[in-house]
N, C-alpha and C. Protein backbone atom coordinates (compact mmCIF):
# COMPACT_ATOMS: atom_id res chain seq x y z
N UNK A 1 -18.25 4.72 23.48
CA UNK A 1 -17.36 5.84 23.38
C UNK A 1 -17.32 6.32 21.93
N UNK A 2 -18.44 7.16 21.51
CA UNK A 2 -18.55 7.27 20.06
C UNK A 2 -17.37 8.48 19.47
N UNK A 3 -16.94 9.30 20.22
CA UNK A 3 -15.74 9.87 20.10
C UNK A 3 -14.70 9.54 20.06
N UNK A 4 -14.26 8.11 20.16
CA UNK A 4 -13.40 7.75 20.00
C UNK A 4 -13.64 6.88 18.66
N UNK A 5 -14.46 6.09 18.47
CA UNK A 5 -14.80 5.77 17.35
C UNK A 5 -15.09 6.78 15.71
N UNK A 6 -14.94 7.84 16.49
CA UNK A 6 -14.96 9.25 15.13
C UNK A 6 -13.53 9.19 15.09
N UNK A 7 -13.11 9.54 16.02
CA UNK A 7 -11.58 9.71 15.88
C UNK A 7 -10.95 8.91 15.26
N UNK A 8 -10.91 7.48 15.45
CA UNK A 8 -10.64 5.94 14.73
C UNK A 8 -10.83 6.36 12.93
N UNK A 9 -11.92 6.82 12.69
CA UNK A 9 -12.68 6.70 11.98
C UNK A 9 -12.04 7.61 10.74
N UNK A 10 -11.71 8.54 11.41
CA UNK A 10 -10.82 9.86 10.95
C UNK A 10 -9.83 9.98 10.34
N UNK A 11 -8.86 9.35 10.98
CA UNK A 11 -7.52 9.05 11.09
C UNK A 11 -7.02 8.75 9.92
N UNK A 12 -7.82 7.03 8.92
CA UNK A 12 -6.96 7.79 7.61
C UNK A 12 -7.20 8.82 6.58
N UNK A 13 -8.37 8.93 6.66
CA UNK A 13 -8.62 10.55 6.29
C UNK A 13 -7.36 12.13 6.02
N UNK A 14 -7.13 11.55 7.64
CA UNK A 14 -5.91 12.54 8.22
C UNK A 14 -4.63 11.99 7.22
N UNK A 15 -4.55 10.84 7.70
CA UNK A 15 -3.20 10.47 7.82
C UNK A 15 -2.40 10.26 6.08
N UNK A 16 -3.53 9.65 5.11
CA UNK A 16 -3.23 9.89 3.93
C UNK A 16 -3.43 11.46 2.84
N UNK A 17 -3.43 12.22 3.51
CA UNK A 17 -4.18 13.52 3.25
C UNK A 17 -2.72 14.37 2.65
N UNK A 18 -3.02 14.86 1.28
CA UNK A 18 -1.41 15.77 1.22
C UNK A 18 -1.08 16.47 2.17
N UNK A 19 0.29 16.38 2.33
CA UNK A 19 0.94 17.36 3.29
C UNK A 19 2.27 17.70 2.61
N UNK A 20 3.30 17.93 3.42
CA UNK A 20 4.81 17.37 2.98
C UNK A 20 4.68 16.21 2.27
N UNK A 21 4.48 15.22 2.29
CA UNK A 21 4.31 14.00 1.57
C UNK A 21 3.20 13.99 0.98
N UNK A 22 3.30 13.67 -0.58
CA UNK A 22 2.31 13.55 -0.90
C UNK A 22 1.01 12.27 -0.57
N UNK A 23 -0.16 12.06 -0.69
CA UNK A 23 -1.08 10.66 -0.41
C UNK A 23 -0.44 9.92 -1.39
N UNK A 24 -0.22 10.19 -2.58
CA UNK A 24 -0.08 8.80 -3.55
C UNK A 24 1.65 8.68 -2.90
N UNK A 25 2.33 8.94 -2.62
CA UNK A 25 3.64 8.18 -2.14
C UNK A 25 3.28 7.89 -0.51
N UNK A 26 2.18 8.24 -0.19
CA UNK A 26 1.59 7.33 1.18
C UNK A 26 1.14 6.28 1.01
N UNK A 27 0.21 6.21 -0.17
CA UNK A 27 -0.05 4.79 -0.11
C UNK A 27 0.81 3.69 -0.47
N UNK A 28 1.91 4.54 -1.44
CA UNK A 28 2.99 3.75 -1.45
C UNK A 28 4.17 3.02 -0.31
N UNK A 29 4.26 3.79 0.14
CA UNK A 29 4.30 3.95 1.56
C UNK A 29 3.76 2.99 2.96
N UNK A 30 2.79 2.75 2.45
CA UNK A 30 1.56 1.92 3.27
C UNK A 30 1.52 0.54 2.86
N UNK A 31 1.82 0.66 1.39
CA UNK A 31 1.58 -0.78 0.32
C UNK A 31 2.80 -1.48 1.24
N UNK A 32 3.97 -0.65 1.14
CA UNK A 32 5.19 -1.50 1.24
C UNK A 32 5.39 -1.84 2.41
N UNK A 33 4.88 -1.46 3.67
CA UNK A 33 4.67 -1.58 4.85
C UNK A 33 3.43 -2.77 5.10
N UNK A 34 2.64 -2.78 4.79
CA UNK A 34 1.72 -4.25 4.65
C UNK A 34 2.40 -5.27 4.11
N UNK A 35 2.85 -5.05 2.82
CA UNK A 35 3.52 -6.40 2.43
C UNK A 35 4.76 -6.73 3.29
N UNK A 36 5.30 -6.21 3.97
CA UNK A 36 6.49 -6.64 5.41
C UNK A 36 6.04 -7.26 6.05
N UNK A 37 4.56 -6.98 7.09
CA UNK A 37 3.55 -7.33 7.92
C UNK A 37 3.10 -8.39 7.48
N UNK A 38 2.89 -8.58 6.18
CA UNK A 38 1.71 -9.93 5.06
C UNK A 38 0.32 -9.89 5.51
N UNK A 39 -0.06 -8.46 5.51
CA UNK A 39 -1.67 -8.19 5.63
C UNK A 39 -1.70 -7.72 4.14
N UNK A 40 -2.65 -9.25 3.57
CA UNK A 40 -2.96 -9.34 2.15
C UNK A 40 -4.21 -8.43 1.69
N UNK A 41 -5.00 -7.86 2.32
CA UNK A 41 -6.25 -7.54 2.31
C UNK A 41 -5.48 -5.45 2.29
N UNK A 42 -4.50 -5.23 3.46
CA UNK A 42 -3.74 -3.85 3.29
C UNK A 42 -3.16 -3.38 2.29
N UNK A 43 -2.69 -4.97 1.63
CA UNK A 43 -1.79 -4.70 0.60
C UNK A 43 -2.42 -4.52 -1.30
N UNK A 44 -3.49 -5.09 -1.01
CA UNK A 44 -4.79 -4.98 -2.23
C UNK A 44 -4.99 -3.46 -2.42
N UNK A 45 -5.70 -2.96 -0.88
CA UNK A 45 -6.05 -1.86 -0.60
C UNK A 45 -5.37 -1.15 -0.95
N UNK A 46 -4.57 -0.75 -0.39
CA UNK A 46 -3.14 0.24 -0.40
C UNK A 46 -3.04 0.33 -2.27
N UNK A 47 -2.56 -0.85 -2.96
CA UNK A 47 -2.42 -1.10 -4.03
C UNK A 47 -3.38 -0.16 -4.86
N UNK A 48 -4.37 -0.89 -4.80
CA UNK A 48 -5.59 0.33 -5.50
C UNK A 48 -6.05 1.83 -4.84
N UNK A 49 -5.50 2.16 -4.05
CA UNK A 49 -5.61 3.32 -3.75
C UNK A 49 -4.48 4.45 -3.81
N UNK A 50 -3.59 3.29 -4.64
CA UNK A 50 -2.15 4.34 -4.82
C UNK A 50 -2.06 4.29 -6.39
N UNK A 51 -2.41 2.92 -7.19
CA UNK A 51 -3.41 3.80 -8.57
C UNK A 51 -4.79 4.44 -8.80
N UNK A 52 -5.97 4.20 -7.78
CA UNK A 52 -6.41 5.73 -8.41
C UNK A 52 -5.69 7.32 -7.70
N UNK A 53 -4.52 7.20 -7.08
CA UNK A 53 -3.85 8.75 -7.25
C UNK A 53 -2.35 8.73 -8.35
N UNK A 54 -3.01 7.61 -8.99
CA UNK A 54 -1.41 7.81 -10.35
C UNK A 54 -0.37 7.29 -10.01
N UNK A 55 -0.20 5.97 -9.27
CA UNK A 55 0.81 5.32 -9.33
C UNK A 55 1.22 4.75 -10.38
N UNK A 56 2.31 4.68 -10.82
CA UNK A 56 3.03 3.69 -11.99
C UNK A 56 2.67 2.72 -11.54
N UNK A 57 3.01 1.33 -12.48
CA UNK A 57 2.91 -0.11 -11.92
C UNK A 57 4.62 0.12 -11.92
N UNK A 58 5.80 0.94 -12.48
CA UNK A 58 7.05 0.39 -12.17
C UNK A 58 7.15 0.83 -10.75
N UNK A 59 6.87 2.03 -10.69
CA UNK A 59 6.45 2.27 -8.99
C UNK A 59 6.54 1.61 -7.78
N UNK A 60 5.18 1.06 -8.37
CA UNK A 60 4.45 0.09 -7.15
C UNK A 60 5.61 -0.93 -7.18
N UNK A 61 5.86 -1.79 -8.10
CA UNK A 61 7.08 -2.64 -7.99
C UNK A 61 8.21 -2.33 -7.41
N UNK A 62 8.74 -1.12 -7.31
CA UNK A 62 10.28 -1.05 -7.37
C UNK A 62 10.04 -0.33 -5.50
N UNK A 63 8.89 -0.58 -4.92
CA UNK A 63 8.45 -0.28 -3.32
C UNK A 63 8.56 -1.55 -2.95
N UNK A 64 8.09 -2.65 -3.67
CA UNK A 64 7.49 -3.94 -3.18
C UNK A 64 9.08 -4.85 -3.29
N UNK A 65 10.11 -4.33 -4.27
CA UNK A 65 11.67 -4.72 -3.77
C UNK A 65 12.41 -4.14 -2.80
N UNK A 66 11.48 -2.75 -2.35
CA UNK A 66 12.34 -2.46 -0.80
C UNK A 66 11.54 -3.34 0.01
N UNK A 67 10.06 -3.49 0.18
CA UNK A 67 9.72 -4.55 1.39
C UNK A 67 10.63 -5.51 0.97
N UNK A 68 11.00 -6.21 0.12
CA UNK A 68 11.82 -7.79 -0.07
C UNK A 68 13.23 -7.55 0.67
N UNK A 69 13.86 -6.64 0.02
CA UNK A 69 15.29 -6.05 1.20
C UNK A 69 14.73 -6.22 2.77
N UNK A 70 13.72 -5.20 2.78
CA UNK A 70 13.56 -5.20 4.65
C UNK A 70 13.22 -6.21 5.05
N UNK A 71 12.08 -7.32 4.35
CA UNK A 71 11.13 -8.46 5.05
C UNK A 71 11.63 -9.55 4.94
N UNK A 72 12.68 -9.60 3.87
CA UNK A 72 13.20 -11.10 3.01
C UNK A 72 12.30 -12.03 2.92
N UNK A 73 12.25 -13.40 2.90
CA UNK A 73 11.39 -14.41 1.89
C UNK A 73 10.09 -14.10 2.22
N UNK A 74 9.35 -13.92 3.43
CA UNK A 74 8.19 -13.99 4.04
C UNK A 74 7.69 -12.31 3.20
N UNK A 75 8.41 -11.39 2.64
CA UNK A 75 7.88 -10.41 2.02
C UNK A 75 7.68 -10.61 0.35
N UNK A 76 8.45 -11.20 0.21
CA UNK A 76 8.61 -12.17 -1.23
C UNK A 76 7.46 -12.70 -1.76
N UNK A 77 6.79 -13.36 -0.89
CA UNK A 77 5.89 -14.32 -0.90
C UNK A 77 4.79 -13.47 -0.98
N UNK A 78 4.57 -12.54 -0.37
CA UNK A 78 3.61 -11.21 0.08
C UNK A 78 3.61 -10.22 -1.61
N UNK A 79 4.54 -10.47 -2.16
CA UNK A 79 4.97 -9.54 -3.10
C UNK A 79 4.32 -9.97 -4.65
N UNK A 80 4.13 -11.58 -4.45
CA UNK A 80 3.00 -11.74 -5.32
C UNK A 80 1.78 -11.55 -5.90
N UNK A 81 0.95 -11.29 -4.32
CA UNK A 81 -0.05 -10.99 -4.03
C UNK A 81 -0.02 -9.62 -5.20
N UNK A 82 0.73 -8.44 -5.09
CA UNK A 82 0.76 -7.24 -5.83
C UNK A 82 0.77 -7.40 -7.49
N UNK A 83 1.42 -8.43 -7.40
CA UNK A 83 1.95 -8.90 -8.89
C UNK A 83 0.86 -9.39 -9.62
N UNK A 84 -0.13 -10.79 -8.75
CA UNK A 84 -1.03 -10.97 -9.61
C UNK A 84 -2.57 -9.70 -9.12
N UNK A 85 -2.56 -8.97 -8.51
CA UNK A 85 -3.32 -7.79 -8.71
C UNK A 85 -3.13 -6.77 -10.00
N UNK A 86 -2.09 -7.00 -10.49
CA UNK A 86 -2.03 -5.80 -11.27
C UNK A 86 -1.82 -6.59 -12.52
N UNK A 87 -1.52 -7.62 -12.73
CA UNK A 87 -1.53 -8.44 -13.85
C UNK A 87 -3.37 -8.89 -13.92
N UNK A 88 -4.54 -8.90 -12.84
CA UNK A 88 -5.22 -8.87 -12.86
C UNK A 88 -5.73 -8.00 -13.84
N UNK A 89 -5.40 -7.04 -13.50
CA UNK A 89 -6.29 -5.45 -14.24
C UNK A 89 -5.50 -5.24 -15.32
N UNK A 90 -4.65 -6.16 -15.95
CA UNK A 90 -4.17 -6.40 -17.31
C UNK A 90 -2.71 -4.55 -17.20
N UNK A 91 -2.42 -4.44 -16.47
CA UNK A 91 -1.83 -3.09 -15.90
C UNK A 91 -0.07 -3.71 -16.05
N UNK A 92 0.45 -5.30 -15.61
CA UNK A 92 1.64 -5.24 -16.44
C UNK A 92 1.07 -6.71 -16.94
């Protein structure tokens, strides 16, 4: 069903695309929603794709203390993952 597999395929294309909302507060958006979930691999992603559209690192942080409100410890734990990514790239 290769039409459905375009469509799949599409989607974040679509879905992070300016609209009313801008993409870089989508991926923000997205970041903080993975780290709830603890898909570490979404939350990398998301991460670097919400600085190359100009995310702050206070930004990205001050998203990753609303997942901790919504997810509590199990988002906490998830919230590292962001921390040593961006301490990676020497960024804080």
């Amino acid at each position: 069903m290769p039409q459905i597999a375009k469509a799949y395929e599409d989607l974040p294309s679509q879905a992070y695309a300016d609209g009313v909302i801008d993409g870089k507060t989508k991926r923000l958006m997205a970041m903080t929603a993975a780290t709830i979930h603890g898909c570490r691999a979404c939350i990398l992603y998301q991460a670097d794709e919400a600085l190359k559209l100009g995310a702050s690192p206070e930004k990205m942080l001050e998203c990753i203390g609303v997942a901790v409100s919504l997810g509590g410890t199990m988002s906490e734990g998830q919230a590292t993952r962001l921390i040593g990514f961006l301490e990676e790239r020497g960024i804080i």
